[in-house]
Protein backbone atom coordinates (compact mmCIF):
# COMPACT_ATOMS: atom_id res chain seq x y z
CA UNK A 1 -2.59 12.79 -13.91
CA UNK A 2 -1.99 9.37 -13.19
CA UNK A 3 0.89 7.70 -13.43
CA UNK A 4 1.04 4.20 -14.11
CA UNK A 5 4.46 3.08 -14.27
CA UNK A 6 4.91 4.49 -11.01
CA UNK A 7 1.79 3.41 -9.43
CA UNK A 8 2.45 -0.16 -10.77
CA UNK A 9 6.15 -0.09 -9.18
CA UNK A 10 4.57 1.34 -6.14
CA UNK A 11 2.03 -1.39 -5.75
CA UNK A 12 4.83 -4.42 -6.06
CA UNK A 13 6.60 -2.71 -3.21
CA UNK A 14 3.61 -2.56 -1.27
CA UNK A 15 3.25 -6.28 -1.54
CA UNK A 16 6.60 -7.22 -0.70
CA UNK A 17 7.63 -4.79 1.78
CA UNK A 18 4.26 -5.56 3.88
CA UNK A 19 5.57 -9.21 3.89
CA UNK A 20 8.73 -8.39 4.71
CA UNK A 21 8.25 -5.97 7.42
CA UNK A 22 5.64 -7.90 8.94
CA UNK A 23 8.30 -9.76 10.94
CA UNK A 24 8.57 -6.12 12.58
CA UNK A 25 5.77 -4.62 14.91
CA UNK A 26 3.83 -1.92 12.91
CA UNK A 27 6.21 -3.66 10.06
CA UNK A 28 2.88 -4.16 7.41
CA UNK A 29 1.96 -0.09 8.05
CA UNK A 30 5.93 0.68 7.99
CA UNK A 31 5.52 -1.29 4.57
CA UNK A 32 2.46 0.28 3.17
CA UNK A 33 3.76 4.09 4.08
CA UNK A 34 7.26 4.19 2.25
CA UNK A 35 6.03 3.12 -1.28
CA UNK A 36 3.93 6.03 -0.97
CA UNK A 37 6.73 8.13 0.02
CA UNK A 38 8.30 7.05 -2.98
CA UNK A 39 6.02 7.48 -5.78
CA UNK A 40 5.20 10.78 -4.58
CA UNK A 41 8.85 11.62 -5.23
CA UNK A 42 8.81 10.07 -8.69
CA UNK A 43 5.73 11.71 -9.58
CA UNK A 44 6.97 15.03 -9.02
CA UNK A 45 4.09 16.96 -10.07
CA UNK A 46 2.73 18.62 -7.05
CA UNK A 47 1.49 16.74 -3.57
CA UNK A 48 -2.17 16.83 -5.10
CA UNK A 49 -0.50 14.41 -8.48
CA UNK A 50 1.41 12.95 -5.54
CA UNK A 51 -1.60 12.15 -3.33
CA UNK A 52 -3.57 10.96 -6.09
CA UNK A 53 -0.66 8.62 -6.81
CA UNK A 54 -0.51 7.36 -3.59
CA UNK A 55 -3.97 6.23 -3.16
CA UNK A 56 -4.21 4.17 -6.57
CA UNK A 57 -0.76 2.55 -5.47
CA UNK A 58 -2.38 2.11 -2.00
CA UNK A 59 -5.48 0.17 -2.97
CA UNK A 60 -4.02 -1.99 -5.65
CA UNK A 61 -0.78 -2.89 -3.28
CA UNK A 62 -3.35 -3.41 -0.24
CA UNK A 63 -5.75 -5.41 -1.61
CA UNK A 64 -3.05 -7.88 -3.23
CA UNK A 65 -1.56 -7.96 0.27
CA UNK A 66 -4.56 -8.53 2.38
CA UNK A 67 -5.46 -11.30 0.00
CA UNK A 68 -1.31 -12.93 0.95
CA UNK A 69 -1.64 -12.03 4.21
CA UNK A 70 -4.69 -13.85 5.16
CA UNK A 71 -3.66 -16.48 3.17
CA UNK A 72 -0.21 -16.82 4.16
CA UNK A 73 -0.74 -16.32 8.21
CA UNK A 74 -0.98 -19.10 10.51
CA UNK A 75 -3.08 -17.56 12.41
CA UNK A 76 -5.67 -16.45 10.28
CA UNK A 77 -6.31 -19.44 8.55
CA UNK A 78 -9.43 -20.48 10.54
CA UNK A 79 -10.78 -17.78 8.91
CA UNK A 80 -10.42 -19.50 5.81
CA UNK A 81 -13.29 -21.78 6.40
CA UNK A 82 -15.30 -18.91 6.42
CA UNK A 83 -14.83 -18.49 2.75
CA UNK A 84 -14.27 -16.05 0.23
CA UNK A 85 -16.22 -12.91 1.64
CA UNK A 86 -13.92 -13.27 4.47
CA UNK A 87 -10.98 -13.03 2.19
CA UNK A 88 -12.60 -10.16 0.29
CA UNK A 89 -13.36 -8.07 3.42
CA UNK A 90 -9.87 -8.57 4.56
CA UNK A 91 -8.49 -7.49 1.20
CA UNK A 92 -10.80 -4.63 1.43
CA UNK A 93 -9.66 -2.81 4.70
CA UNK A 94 -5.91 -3.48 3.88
CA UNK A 95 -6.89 -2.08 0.86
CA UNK A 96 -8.75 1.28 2.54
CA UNK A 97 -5.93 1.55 5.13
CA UNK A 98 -3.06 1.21 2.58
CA UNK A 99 -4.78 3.92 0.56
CA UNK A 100 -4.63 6.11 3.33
CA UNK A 101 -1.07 5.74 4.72
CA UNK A 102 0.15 5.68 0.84
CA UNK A 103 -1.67 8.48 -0.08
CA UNK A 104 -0.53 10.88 3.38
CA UNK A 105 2.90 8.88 1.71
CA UNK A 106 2.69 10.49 -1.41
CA UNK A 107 1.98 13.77 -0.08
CA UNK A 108 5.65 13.75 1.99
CA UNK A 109 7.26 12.23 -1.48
CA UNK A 110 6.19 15.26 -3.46
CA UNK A 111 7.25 18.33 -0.67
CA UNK A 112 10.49 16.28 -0.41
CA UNK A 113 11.12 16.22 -4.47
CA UNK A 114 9.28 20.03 -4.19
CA UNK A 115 12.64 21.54 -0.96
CA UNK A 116 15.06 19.01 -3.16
């Protein structure tokens, strides 16, 4: 079952941990793995609830970031000319790889809440 509160808290921290930690190398993966982590020790309902958790946190925190990333980077900006599919496919991978590292997140949240 989903959880929404959680997965909505989860997603926020996505956003503003990947900006934060993006000053650090690795910081935006770093940033995308420990919300995970912790809604999959809020869920507390097993690492499949857990996982499940993760991955709905992970695409709605990664998309929002991709979109402030590519927006917010210097460096990226030429891109911008480009237009929105640009923007969109960007979203999209931070999205997919968010998703992933949230949901392998979630996974380590629940057996932690499970030997706590």
């Amino acid at each position: 079952m989903i959880n929404w509160k959680y997965c909505i808290i989860g997603a926020a921290l996505v956003v503003v941990l990947g900006i934060v930690f993006k000053m650090v190398e690795y910081g935006s993966f770093i940033g995308m793995f420990i919300p995970g982590v912790i809604v999959g020790y809020l869920v507390n309902n097993g690492y499949k609830n857990g996982a499940k958790n993760g991955i709905i946190t992970g695409i709605i925190g990664g998309f929002i970031l991709g979109i402030l990333q590519i927006t917010l980077d210097n460096t990226l900006s030429p891109l911008l000319n480009h237009g929105l599919p640009i923007i969109f496919a960007f979203a999209l991978t931070a999205a997919f790889v968010s998703a992933i590292l949230d949901a392998v997140g979630g996974i380590i949240g629940s057996r932690i809440r499970d030997r706590i």
